[in-house]
Protein backbone atom coordinates (compact mmCIF):
# COMPACT_ATOMS: atom_id res chain seq x y z
CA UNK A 1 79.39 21.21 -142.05
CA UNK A 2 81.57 21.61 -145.02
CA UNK A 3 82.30 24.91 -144.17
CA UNK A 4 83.20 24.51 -140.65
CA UNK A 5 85.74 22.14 -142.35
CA UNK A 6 86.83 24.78 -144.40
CA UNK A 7 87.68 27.08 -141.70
CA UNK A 8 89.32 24.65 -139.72
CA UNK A 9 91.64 23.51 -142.57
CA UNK A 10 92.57 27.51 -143.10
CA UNK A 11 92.91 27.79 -139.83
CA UNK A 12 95.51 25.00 -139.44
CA UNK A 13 97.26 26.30 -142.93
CA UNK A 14 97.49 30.24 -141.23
CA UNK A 15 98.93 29.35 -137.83
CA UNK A 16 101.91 27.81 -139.60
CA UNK A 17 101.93 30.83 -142.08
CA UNK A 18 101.56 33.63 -139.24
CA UNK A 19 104.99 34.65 -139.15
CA UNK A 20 105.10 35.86 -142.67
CA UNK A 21 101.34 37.06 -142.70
CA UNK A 22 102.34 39.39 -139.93
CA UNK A 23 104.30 41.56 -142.04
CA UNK A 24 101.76 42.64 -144.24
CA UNK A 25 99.37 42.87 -141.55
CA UNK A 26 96.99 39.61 -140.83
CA UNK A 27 97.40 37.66 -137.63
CA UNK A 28 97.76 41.05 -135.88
CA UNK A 29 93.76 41.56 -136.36
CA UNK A 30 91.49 42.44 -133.31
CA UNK A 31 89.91 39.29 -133.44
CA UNK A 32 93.24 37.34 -133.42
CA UNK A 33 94.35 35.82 -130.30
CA UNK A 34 97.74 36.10 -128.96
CA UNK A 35 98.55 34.45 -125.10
CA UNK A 36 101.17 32.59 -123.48
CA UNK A 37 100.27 29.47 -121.85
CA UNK A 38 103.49 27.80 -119.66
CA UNK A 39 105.68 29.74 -121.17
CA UNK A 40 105.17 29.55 -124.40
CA UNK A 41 103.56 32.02 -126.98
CA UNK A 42 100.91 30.87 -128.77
CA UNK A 43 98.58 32.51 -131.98
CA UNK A 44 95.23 31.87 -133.14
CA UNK A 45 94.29 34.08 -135.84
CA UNK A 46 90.17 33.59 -136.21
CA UNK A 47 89.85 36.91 -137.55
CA UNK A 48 92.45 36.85 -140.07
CA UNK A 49 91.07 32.98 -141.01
CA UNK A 50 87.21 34.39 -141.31
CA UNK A 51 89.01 36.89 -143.46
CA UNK A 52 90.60 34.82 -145.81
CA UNK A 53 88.02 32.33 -146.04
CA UNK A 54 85.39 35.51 -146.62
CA UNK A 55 87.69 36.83 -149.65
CA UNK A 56 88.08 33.30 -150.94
CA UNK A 57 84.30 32.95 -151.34
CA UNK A 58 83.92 35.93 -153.12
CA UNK A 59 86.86 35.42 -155.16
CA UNK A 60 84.76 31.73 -155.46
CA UNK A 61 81.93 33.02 -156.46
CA UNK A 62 83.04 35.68 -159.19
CA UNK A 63 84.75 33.37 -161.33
């Protein structure tokens, strides 16, 4: 449970951060969804999240 928390939270934190991620490469991973719904453009970067939350947990559990 706490780590579906996690994810969420990092999830919220990268869609507001997606714009600047982009340039060195995250939100524009294959599992990161990108559609337009009513006309407006809309990003949901799981892959880039799972990502992040994967390198935080082994940053984690290193130190």
């Amino acid at each position: 449970m706490r780590w579906l928390l996690t994810i969420l939270i990092a999830l919220m934190v990268l869609m507001t951060l997606v714009p600047s991620l982009e340039k060195i490469g995250l939100g524009r991973l294959p599992g990161d969804l990108n559609f337009t719904v009513f006309g407006k453009h809309v990003r949901i970067p799981v892959a880039s999240t799972i990502l992040i939350v994967l390198g935080s947990y082994l940053i984690g559990r290193l130190i």
